[in-house]
C-alpha atoms as a PDB file:
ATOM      1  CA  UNK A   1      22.514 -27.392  54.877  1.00  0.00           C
ATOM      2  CA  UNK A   2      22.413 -25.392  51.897  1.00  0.00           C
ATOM      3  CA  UNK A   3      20.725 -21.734  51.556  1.00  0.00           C
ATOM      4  CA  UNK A   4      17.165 -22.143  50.677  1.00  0.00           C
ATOM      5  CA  UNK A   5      16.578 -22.057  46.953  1.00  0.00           C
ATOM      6  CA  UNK A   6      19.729 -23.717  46.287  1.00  0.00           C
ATOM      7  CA  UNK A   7      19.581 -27.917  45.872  1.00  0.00           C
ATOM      8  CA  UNK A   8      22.270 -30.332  46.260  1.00  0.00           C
ATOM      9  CA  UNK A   9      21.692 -34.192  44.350  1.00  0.00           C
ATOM     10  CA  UNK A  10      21.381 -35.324  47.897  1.00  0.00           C
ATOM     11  CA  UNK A  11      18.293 -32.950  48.282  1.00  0.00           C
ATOM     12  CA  UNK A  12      16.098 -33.966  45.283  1.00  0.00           C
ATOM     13  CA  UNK A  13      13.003 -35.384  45.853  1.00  0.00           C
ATOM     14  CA  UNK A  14      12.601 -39.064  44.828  1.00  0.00           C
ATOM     15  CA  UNK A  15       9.621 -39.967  42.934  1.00  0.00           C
ATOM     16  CA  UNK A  16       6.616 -41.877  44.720  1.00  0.00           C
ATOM     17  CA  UNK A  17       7.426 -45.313  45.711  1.00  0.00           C
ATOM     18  CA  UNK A  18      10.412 -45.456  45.717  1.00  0.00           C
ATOM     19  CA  UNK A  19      10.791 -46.062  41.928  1.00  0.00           C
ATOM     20  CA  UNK A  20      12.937 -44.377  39.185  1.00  0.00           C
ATOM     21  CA  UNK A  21      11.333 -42.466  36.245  1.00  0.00           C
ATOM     22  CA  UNK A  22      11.271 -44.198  32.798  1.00  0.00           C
ATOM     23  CA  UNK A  23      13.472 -43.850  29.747  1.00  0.00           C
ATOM     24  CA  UNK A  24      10.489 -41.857  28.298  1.00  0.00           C
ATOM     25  CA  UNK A  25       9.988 -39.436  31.509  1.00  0.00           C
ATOM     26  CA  UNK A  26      13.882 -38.893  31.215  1.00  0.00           C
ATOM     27  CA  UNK A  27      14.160 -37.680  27.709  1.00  0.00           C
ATOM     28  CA  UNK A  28      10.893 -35.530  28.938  1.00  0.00           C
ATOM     29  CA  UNK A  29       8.239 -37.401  27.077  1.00  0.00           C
ATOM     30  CA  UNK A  30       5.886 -37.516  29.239  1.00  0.00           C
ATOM     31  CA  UNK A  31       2.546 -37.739  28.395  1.00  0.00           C
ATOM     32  CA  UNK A  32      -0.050 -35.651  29.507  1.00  0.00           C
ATOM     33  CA  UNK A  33      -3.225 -37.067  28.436  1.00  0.00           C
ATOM     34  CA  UNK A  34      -4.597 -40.495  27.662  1.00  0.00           C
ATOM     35  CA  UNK A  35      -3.139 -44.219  28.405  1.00  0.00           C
ATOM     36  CA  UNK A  36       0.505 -44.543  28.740  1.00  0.00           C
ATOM     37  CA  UNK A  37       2.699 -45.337  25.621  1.00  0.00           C
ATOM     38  CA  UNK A  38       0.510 -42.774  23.355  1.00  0.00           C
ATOM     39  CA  UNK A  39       1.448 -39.044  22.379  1.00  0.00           C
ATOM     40  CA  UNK A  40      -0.464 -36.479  24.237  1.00  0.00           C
ATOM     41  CA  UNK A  41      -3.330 -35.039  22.125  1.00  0.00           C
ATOM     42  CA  UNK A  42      -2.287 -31.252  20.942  1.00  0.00           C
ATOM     43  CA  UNK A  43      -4.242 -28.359  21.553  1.00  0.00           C
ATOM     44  CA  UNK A  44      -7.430 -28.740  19.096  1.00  0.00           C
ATOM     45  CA  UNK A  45      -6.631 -32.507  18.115  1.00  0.00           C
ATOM     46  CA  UNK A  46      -8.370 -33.519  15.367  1.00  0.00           C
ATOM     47  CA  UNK A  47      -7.072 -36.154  12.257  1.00  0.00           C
ATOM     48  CA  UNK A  48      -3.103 -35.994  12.267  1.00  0.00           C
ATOM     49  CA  UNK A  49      -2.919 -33.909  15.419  1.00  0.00           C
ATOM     50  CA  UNK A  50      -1.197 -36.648  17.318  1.00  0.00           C
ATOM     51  CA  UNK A  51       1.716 -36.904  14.361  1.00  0.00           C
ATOM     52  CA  UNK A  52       1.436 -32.659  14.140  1.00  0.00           C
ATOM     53  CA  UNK A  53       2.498 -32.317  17.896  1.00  0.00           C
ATOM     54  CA  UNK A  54       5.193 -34.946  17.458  1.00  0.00           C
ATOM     55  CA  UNK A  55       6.509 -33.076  14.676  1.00  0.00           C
ATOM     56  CA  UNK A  56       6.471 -29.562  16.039  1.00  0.00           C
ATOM     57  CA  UNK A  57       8.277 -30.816  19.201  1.00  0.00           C
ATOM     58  CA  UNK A  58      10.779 -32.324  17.070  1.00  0.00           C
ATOM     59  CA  UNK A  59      10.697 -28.891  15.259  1.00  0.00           C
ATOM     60  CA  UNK A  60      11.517 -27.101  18.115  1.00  0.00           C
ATOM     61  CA  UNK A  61      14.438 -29.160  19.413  1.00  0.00           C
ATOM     62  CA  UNK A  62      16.053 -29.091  15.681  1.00  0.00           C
ATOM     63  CA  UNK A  63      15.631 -24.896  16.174  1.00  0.00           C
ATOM     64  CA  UNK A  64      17.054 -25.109  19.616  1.00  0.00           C
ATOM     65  CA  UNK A  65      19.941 -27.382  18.309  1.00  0.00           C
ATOM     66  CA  UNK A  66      20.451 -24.805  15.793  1.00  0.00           C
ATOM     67  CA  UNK A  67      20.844 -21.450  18.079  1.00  0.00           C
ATOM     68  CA  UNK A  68      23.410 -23.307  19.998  1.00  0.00           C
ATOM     69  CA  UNK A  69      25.422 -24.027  17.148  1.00  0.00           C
ATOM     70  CA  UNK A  70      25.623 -20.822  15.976  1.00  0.00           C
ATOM     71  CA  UNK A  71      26.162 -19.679  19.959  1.00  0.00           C
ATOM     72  CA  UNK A  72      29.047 -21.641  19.917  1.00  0.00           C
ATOM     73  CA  UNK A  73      30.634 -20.813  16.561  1.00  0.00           C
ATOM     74  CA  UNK A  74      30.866 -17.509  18.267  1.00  0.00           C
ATOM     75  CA  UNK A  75      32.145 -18.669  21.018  1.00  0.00           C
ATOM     76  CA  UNK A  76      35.082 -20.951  19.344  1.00  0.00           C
ATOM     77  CA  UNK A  77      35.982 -19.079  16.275  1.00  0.00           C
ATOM     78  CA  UNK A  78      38.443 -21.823  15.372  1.00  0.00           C
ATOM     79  CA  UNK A  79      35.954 -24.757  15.439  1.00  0.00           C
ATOM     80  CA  UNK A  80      33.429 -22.516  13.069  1.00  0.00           C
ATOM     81  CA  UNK A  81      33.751 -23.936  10.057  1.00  0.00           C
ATOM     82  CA  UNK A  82      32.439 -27.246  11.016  1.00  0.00           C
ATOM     83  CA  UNK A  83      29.859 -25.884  13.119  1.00  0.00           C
ATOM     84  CA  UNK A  84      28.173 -23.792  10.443  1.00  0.00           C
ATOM     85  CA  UNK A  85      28.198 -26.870   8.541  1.00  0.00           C
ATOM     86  CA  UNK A  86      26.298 -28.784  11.618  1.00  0.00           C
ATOM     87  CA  UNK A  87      23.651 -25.680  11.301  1.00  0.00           C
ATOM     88  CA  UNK A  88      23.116 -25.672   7.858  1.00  0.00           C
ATOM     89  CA  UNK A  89      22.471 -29.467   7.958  1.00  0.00           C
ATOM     90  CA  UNK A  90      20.008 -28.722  10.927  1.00  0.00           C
ATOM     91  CA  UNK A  91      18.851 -25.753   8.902  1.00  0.00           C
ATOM     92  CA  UNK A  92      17.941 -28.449   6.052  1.00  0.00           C
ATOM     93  CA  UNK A  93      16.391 -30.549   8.759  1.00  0.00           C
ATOM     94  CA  UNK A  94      13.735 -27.514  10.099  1.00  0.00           C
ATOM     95  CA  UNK A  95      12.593 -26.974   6.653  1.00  0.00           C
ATOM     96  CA  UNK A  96      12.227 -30.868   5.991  1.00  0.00           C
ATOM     97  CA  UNK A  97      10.238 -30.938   9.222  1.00  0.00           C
ATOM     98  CA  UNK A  98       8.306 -27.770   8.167  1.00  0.00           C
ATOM     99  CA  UNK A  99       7.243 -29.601   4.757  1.00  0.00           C
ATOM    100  CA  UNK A 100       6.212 -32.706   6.606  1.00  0.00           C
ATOM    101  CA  UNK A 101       4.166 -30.631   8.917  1.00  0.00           C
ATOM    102  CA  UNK A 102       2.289 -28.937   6.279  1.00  0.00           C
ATOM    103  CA  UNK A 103       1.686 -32.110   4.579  1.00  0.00           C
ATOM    104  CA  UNK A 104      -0.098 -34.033   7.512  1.00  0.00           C
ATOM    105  CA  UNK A 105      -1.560 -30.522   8.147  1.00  0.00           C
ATOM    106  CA  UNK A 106      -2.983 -30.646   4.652  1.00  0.00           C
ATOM    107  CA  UNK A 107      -3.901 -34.271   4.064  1.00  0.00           C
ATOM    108  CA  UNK A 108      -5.047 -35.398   7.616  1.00  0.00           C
ATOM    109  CA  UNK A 109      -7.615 -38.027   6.616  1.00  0.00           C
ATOM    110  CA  UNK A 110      -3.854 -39.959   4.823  1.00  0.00           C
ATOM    111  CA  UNK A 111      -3.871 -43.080   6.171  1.00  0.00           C
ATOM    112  CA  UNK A 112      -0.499 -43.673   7.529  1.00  0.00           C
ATOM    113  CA  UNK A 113       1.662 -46.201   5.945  1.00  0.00           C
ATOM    114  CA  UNK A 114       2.349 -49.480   7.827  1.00  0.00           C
ATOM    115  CA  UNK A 115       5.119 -49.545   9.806  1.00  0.00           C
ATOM    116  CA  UNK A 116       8.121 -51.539   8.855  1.00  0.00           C
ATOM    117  CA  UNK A 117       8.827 -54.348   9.423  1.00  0.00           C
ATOM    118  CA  UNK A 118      11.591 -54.512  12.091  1.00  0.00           C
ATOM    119  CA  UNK A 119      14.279 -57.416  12.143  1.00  0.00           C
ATOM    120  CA  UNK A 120      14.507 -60.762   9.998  1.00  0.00           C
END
């Protein structure tokens, strides 16, 4: 048995019933509040607050994508080059996703544009 505070694969809990989380639990989108399929509601809602949340999560994993890069162009000198490349195109992609953030921040009562149309 191993120490306490220490866990082995064979000593996870399983989940209720037997059954396996979801594709959306896995990628740990899980939602908090309301029905399931829908985004949970950010701190002070409100028009766009759904489509604010989604992008400041998706802020926060570009930001955490970028540290790492630049953690591991320190830690491989040799494969820097392209990895400062990788960060600057995620730098690109947190100021993209700090624009679009101010803009539904700005213009909440935008309708949304349909989606598209998927397939042929």
């Amino acid at each position: 048995m191993a120490p306490s505070g220490l866990r082995s694969p064979d000593d996870t809990p399983s989940p209720p019933g037997g059954t396996a989380p979801g594709p959306a639990t896995l990628a740990g989108m899980t939602g908090g509040e309301g029905s399931p399929g829908e985004p949970p509601t950010p701190e002070g809602g409100g028009a766009g607050g759904g489509m604010t949340a989604m992008l400041g999560q998706a802020l926060q994993t570009v930001m955490k994508m970028e540290l790492q890069m630049t953690q591991l162009a320190r830690q491989f000198p040799a494969a820097a080059p392209p990895l400062d490349s990788a960060r600057e195109g995620l730098r690109q992609a947190v100021n993209g996703l700090r624009a679009a953030t101010r803009q539904v921040m700005t213009s909440p009562g935008q309708p949304e544009p349909p989606a598209p149309t998927i397939g042929g």
